[in-house]
PDB file of N, CA and C in Angstrom:
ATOM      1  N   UNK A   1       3.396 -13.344  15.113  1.00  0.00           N
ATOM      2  CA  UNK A   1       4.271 -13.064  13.978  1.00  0.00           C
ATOM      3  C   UNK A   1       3.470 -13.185  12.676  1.00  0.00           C
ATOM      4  N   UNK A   2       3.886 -12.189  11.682  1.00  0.00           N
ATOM      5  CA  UNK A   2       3.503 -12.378  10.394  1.00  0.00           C
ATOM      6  C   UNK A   2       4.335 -12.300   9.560  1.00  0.00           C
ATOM      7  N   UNK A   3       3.955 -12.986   8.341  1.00  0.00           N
ATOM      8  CA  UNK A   3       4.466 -13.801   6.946  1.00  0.00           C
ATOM      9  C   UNK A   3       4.644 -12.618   6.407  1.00  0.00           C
ATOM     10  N   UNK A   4       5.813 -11.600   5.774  1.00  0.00           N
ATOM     11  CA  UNK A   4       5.944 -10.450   5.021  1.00  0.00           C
ATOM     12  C   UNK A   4       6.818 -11.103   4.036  1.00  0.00           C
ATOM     13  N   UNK A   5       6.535 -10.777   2.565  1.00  0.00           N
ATOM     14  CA  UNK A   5       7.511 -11.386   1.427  1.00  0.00           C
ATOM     15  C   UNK A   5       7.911  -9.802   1.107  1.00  0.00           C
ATOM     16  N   UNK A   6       9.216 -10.150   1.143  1.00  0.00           N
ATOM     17  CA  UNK A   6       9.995  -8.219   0.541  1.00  0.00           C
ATOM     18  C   UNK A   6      10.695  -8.887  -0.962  1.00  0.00           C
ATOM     19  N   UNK A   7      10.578  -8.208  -1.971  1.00  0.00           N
ATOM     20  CA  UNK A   7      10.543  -8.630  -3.221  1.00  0.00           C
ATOM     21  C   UNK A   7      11.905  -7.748  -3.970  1.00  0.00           C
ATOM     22  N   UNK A   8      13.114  -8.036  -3.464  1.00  0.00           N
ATOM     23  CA  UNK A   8      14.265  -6.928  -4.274  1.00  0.00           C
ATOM     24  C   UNK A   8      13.668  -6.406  -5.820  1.00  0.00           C
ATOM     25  N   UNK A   9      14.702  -5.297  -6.164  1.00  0.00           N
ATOM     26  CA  UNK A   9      14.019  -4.849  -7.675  1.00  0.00           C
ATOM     27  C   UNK A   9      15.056  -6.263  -8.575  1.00  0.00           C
ATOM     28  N   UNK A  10      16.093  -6.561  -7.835  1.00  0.00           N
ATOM     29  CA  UNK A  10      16.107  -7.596  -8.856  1.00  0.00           C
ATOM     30  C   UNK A  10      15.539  -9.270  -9.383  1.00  0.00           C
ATOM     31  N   UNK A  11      14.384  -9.360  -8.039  1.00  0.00           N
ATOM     32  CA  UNK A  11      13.373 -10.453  -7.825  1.00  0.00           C
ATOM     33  C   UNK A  11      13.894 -11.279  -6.888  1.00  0.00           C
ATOM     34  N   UNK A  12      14.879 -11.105  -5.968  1.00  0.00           N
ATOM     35  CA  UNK A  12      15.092 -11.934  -4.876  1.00  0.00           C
ATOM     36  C   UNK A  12      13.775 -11.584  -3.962  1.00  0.00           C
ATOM     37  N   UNK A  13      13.635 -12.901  -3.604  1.00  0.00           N
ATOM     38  CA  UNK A  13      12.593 -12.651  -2.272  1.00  0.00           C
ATOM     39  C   UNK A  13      13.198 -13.018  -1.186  1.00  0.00           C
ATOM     40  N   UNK A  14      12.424 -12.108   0.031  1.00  0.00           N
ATOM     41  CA  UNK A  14      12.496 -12.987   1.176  1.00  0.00           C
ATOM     42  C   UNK A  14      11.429 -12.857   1.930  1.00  0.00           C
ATOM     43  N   UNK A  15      11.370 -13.880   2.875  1.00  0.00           N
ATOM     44  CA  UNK A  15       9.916 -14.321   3.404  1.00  0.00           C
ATOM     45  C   UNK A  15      10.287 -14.424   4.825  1.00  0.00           C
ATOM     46  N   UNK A  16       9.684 -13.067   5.314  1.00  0.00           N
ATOM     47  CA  UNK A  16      10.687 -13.237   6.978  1.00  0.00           C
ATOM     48  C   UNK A  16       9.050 -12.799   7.943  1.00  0.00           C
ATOM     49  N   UNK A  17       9.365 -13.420   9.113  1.00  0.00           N
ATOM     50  CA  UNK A  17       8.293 -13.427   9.925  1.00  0.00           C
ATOM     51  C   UNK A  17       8.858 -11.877  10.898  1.00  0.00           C
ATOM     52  N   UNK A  18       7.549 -10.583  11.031  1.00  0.00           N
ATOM     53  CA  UNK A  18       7.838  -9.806  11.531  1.00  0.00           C
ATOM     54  C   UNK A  18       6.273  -9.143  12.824  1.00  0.00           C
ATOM     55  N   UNK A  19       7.339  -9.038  14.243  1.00  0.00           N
ATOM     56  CA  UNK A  19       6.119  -9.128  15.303  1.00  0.00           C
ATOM     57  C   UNK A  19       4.972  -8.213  14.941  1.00  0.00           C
ATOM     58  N   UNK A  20       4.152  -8.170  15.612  1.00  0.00           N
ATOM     59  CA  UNK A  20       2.543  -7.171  15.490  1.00  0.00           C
ATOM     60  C   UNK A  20       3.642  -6.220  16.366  1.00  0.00           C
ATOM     61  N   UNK A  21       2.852  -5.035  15.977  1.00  0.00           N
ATOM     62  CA  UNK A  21       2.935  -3.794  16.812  1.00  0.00           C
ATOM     63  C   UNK A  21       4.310  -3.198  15.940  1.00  0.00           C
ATOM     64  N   UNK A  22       4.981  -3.772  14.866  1.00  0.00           N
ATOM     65  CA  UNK A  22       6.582  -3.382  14.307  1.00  0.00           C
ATOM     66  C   UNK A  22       5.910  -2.690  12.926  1.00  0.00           C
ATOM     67  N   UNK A  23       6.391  -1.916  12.315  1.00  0.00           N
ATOM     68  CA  UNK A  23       6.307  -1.386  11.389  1.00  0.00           C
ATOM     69  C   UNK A  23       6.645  -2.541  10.161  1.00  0.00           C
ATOM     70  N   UNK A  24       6.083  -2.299   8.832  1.00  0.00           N
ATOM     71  CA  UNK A  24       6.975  -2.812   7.920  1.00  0.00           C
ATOM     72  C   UNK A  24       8.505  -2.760   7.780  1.00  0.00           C
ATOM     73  N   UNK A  25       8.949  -1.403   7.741  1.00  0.00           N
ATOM     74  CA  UNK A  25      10.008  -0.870   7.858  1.00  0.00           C
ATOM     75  C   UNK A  25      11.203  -1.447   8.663  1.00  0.00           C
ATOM     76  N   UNK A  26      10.629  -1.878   9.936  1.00  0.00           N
ATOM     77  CA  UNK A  26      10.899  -2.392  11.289  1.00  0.00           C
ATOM     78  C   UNK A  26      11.662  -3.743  10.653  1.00  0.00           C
ATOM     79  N   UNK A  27      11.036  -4.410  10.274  1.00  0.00           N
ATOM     80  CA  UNK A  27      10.583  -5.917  10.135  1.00  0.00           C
ATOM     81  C   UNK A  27      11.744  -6.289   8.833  1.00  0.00           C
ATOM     82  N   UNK A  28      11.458  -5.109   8.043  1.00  0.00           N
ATOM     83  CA  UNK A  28      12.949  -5.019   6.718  1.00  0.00           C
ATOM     84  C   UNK A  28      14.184  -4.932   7.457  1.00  0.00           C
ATOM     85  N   UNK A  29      14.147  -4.046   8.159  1.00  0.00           N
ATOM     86  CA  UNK A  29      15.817  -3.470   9.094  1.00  0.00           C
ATOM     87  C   UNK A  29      15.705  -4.711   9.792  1.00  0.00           C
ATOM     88  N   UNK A  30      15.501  -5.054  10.971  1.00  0.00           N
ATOM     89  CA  UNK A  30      15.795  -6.194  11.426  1.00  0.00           C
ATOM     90  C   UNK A  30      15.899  -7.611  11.009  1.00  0.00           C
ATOM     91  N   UNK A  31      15.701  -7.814   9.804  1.00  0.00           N
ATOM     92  CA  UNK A  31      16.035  -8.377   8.886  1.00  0.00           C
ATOM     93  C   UNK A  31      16.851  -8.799   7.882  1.00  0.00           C
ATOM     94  N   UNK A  32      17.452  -7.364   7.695  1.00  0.00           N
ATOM     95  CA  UNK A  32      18.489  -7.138   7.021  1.00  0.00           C
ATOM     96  C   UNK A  32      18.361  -7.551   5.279  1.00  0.00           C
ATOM     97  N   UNK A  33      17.141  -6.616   5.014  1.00  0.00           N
ATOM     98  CA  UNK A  33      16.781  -6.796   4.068  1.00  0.00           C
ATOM     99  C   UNK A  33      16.746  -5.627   3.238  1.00  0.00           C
ATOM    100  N   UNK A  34      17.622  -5.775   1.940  1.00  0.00           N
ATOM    101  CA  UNK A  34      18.243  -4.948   1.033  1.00  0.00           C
ATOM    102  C   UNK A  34      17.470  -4.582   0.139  1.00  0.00           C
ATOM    103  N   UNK A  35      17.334  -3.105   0.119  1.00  0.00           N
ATOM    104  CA  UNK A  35      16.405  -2.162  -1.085  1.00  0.00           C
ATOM    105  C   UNK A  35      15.785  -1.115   0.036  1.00  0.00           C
ATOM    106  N   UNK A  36      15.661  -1.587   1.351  1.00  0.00           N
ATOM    107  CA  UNK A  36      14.863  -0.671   2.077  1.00  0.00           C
ATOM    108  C   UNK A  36      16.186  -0.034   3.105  1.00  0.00           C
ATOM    109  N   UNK A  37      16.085   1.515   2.811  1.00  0.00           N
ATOM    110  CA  UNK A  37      17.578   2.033   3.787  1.00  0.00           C
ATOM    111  C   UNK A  37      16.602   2.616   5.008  1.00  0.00           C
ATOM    112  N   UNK A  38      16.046   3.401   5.340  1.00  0.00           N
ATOM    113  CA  UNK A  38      15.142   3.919   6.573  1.00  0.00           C
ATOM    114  C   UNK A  38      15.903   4.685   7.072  1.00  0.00           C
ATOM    115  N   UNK A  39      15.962   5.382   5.923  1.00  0.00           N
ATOM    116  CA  UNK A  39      17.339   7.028   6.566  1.00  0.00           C
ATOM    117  C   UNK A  39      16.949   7.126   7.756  1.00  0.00           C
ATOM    118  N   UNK A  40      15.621   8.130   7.793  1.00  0.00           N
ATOM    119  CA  UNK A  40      15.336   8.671   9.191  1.00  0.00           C
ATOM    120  C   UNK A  40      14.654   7.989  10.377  1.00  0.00           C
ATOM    121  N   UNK A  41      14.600   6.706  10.180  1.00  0.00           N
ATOM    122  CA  UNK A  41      14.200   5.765  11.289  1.00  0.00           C
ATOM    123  C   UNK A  41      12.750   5.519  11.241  1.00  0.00           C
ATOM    124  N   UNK A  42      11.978   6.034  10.942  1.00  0.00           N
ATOM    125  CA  UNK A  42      11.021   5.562  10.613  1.00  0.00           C
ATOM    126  C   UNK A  42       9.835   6.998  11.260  1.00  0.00           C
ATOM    127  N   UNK A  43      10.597   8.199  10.684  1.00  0.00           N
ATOM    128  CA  UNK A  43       9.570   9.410  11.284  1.00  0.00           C
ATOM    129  C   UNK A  43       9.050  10.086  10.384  1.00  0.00           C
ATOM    130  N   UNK A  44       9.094   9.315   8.935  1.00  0.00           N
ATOM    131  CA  UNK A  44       8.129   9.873   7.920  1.00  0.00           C
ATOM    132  C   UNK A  44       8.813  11.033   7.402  1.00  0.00           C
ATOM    133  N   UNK A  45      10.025  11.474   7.546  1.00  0.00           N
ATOM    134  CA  UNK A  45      11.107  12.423   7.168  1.00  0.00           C
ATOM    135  C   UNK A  45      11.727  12.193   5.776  1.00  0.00           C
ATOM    136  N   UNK A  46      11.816  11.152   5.438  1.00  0.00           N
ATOM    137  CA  UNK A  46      12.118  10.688   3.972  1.00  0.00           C
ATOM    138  C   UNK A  46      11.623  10.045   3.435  1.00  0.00           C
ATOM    139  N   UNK A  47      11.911   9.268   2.266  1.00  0.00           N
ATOM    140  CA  UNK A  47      11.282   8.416   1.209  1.00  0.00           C
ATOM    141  C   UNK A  47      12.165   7.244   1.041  1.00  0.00           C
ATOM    142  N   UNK A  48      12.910   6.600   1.541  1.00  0.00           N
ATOM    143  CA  UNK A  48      14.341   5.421   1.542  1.00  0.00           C
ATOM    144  C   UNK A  48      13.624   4.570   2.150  1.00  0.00           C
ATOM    145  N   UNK A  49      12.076   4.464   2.136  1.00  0.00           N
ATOM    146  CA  UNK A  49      11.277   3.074   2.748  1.00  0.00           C
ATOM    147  C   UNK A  49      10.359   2.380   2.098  1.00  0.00           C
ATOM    148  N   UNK A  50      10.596   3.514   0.539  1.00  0.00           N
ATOM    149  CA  UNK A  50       9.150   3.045  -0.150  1.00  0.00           C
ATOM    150  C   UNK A  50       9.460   1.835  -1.055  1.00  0.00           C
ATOM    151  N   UNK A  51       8.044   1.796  -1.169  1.00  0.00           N
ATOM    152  CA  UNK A  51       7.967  -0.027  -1.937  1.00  0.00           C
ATOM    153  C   UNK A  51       6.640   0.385  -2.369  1.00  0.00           C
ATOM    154  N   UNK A  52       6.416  -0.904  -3.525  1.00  0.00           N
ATOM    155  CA  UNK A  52       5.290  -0.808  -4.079  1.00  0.00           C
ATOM    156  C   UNK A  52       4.290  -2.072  -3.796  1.00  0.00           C
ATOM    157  N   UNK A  53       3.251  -2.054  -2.868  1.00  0.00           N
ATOM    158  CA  UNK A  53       2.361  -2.664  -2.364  1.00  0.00           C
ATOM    159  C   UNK A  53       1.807  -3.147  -3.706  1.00  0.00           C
ATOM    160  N   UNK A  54       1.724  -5.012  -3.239  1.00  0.00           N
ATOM    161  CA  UNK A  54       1.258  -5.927  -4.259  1.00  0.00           C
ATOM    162  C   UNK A  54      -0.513  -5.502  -4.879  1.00  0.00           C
ATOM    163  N   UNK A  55      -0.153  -5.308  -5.641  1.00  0.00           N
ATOM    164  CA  UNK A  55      -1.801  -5.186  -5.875  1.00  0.00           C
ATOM    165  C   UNK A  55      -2.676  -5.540  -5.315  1.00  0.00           C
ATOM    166  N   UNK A  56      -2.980  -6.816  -4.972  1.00  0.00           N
ATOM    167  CA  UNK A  56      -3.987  -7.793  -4.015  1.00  0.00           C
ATOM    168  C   UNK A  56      -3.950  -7.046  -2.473  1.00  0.00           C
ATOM    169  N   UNK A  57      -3.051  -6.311  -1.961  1.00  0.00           N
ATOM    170  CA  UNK A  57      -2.993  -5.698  -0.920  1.00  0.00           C
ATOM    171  C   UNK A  57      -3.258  -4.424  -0.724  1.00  0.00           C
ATOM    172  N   UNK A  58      -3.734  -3.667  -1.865  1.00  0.00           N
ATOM    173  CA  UNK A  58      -3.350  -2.447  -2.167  1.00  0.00           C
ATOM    174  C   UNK A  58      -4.943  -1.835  -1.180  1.00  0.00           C
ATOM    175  N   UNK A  59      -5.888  -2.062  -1.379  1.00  0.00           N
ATOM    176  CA  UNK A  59      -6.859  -1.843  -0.862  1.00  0.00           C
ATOM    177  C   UNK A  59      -7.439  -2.285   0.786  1.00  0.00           C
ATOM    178  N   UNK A  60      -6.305  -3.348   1.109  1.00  0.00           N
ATOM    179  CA  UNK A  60      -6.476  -3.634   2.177  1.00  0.00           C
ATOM    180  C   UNK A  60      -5.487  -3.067   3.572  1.00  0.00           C
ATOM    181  N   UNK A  61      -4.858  -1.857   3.127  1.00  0.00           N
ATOM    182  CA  UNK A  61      -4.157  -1.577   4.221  1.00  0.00           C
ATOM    183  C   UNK A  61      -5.054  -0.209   4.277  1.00  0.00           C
ATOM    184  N   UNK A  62      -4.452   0.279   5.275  1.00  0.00           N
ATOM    185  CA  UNK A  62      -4.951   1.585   5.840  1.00  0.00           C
ATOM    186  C   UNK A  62      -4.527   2.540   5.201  1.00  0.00           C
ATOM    187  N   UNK A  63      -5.338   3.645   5.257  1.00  0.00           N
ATOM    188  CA  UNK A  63      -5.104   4.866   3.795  1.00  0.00           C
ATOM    189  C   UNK A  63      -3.944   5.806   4.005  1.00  0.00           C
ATOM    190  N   UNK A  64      -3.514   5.884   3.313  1.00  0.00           N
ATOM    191  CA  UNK A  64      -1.837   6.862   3.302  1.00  0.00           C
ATOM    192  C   UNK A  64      -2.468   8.109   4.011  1.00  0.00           C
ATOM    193  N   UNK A  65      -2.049   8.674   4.845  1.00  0.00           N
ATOM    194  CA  UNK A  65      -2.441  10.017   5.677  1.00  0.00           C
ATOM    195  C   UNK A  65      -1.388  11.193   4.825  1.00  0.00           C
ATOM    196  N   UNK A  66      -1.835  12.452   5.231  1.00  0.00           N
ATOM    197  CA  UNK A  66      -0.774  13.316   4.083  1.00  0.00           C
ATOM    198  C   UNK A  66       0.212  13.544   4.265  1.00  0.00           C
ATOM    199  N   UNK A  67       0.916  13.446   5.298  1.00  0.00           N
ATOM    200  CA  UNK A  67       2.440  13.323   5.398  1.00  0.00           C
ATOM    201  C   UNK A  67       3.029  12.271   4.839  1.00  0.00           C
ATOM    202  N   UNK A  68       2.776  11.096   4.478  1.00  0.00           N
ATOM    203  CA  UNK A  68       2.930   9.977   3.977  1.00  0.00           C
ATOM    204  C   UNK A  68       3.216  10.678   2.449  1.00  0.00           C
ATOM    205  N   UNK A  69       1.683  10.805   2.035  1.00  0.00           N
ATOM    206  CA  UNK A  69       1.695  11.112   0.379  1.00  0.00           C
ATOM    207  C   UNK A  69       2.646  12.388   0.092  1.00  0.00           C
ATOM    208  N   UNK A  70       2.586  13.436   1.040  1.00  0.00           N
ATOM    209  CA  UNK A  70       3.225  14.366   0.783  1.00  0.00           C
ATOM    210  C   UNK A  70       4.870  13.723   0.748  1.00  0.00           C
ATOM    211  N   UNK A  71       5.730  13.145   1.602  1.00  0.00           N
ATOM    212  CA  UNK A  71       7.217  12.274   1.340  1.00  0.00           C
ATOM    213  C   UNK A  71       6.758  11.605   0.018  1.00  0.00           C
ATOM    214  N   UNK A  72       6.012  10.804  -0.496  1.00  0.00           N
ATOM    215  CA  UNK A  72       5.961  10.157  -1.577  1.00  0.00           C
ATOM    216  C   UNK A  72       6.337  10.589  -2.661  1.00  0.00           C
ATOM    217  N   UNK A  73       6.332  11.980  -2.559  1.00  0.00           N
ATOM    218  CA  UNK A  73       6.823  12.733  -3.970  1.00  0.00           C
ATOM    219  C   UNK A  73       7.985  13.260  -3.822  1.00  0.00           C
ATOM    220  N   UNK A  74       8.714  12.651  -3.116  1.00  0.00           N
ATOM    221  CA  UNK A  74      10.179  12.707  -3.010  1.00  0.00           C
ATOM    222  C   UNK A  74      10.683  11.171  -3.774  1.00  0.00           C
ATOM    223  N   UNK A  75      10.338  10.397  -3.842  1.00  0.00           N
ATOM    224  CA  UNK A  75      10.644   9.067  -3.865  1.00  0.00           C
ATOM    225  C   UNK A  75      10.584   8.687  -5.215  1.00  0.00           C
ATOM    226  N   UNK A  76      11.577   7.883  -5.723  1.00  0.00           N
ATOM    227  CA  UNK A  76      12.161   7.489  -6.797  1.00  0.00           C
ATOM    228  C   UNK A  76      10.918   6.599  -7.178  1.00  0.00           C
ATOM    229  N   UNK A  77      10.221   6.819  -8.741  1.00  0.00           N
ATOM    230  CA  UNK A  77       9.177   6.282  -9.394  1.00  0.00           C
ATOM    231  C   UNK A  77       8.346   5.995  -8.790  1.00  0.00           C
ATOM    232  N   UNK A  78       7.462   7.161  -7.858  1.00  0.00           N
ATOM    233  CA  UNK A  78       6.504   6.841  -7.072  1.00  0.00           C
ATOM    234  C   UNK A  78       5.197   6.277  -8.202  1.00  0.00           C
ATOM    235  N   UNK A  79       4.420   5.550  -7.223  1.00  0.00           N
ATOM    236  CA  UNK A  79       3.096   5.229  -8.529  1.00  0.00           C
ATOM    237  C   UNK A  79       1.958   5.515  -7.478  1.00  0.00           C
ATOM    238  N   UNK A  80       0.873   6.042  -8.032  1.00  0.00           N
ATOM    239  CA  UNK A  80      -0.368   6.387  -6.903  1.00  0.00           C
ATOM    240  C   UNK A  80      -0.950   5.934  -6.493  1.00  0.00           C
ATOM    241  N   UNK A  81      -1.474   4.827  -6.819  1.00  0.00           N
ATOM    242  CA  UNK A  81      -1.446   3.422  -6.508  1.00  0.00           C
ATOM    243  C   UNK A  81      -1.085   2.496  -5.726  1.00  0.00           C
ATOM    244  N   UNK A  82       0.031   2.257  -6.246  1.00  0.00           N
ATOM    245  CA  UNK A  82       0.567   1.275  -4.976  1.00  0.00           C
ATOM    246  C   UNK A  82       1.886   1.538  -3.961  1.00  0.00           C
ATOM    247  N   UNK A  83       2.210   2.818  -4.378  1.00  0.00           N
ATOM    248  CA  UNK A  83       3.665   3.341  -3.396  1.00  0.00           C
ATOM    249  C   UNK A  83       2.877   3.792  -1.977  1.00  0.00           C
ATOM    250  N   UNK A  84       3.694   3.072  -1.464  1.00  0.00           N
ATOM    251  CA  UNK A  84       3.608   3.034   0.195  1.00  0.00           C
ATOM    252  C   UNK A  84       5.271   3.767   1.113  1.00  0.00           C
ATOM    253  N   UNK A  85       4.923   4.203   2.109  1.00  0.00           N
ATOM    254  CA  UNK A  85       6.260   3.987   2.659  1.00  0.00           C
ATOM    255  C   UNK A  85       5.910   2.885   3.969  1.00  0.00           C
ATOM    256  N   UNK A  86       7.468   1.983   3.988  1.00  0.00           N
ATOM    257  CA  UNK A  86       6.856   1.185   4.780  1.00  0.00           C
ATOM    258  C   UNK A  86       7.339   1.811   6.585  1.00  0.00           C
ATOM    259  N   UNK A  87       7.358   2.596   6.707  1.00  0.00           N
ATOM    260  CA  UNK A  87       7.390   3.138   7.703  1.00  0.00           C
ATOM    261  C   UNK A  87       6.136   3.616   8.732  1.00  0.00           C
ATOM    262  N   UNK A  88       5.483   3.470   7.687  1.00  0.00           N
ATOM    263  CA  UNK A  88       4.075   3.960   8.000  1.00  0.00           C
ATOM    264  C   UNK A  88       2.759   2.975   7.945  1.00  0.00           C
ATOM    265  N   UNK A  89       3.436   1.548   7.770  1.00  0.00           N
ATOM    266  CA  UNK A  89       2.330   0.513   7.492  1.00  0.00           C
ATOM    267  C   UNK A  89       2.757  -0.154   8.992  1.00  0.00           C
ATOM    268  N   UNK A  90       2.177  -0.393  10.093  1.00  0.00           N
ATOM    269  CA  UNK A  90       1.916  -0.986  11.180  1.00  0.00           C
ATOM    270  C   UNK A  90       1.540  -2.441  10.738  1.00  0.00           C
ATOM    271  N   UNK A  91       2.120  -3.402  11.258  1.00  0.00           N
ATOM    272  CA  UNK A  91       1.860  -4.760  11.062  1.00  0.00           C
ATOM    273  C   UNK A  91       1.109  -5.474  12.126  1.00  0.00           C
ATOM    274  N   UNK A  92      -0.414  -6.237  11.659  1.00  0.00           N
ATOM    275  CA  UNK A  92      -1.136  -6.689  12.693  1.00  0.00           C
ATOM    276  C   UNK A  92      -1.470  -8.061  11.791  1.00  0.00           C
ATOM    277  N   UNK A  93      -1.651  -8.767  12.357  1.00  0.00           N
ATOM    278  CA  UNK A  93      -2.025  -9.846  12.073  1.00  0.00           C
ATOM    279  C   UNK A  93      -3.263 -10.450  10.522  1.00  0.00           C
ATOM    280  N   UNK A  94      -3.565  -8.935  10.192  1.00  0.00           N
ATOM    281  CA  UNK A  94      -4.560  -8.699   9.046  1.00  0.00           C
ATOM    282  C   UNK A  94      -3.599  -8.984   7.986  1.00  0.00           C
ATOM    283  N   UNK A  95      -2.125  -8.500   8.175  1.00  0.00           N
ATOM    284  CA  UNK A  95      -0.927  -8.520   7.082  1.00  0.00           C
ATOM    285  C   UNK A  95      -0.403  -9.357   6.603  1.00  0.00           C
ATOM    286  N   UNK A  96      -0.695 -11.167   7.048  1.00  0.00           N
ATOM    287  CA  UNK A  96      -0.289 -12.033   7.101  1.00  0.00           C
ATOM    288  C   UNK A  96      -0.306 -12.409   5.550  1.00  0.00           C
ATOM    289  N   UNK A  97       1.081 -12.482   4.591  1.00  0.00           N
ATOM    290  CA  UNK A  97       1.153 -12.439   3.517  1.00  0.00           C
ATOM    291  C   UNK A  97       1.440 -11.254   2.510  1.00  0.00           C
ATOM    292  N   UNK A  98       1.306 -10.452   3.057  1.00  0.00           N
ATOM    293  CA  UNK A  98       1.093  -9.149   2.526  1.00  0.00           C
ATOM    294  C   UNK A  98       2.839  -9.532   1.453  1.00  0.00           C
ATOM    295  N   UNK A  99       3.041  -8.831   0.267  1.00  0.00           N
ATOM    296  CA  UNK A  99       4.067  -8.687  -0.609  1.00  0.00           C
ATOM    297  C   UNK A  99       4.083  -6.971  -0.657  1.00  0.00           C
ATOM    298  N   UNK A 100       5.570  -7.010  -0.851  1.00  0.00           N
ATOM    299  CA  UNK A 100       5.767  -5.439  -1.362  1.00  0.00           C
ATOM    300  C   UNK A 100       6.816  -5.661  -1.701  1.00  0.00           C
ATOM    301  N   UNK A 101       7.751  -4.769  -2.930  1.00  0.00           N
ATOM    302  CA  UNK A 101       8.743  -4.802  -3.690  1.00  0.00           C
ATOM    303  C   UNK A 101       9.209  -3.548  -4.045  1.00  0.00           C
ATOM    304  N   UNK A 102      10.446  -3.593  -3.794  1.00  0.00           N
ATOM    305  CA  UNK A 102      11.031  -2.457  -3.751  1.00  0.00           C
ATOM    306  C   UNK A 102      11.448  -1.930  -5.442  1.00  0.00           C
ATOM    307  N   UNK A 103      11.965  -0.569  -5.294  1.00  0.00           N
ATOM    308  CA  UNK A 103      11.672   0.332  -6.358  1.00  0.00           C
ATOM    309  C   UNK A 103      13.465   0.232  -6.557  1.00  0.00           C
ATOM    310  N   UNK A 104      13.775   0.113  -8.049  1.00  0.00           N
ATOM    311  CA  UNK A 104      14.917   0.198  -8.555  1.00  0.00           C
ATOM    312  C   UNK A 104      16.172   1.127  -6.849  1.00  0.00           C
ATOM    313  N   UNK A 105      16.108   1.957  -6.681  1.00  0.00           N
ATOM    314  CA  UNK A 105      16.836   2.691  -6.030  1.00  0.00           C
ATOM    315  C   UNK A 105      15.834   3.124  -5.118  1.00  0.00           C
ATOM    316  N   UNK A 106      16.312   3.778  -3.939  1.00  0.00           N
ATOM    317  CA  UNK A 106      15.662   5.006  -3.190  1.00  0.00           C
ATOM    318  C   UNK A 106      16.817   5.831  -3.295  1.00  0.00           C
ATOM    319  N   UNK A 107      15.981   6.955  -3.090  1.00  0.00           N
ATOM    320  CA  UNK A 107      16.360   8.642  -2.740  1.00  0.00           C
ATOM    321  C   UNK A 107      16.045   8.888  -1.895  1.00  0.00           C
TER     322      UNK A 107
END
């Protein structure tokens, strides 16, 4: 299990432990953690997963592939930088701590 802090846009945190092999995404829904909707389940079909990866993390995950970036520009105040969808971030034990915070709304 790893330490994921999900950061509401209105600064609630929560700090929930989510298995290896689960998506970020995964780990929000089973959680029941509010800001992240995961319209389409997690097939990279929408943008209702994005969050904005903590700075300190931003370089340490794996590089957005173009279906990723290409949904990103659907998504409410994307930044180039640090918008992720978390549908697409695989959680391994490297993630332990990782922060991400969600964006006023999704679309």
């Amino acid at each position: 299990m790893v330490k994921i802090t999900y950061i509401e846009f209105n600064g609630t945190e929560h700090v929930v432990d989510v298995a290896d092999g689960l998506t970020v995404m995964e780990g929000a829904r089973d959680n029941d953690i509010p800001g992240i909707e995961a319209d389409c389940g997690g097939a990279c079909a929408c943008s209702t997963c994005h969050v904005y990866v903590d700075n300190d993390w931003v370089d340490k995950l794996p590089q957005k592939e173009d279906m990723e970036s290409d949904m990103l520009e659907f998504a409410f105040s994307p930044d180039d930088k640090t918008s992720r969808l978390t549908c697409q971030i695989t959680v391994t034990d490297d993630l332990e701590g990782l922060i991400v915070r969600m964006p006023e709304k999704q679309i």
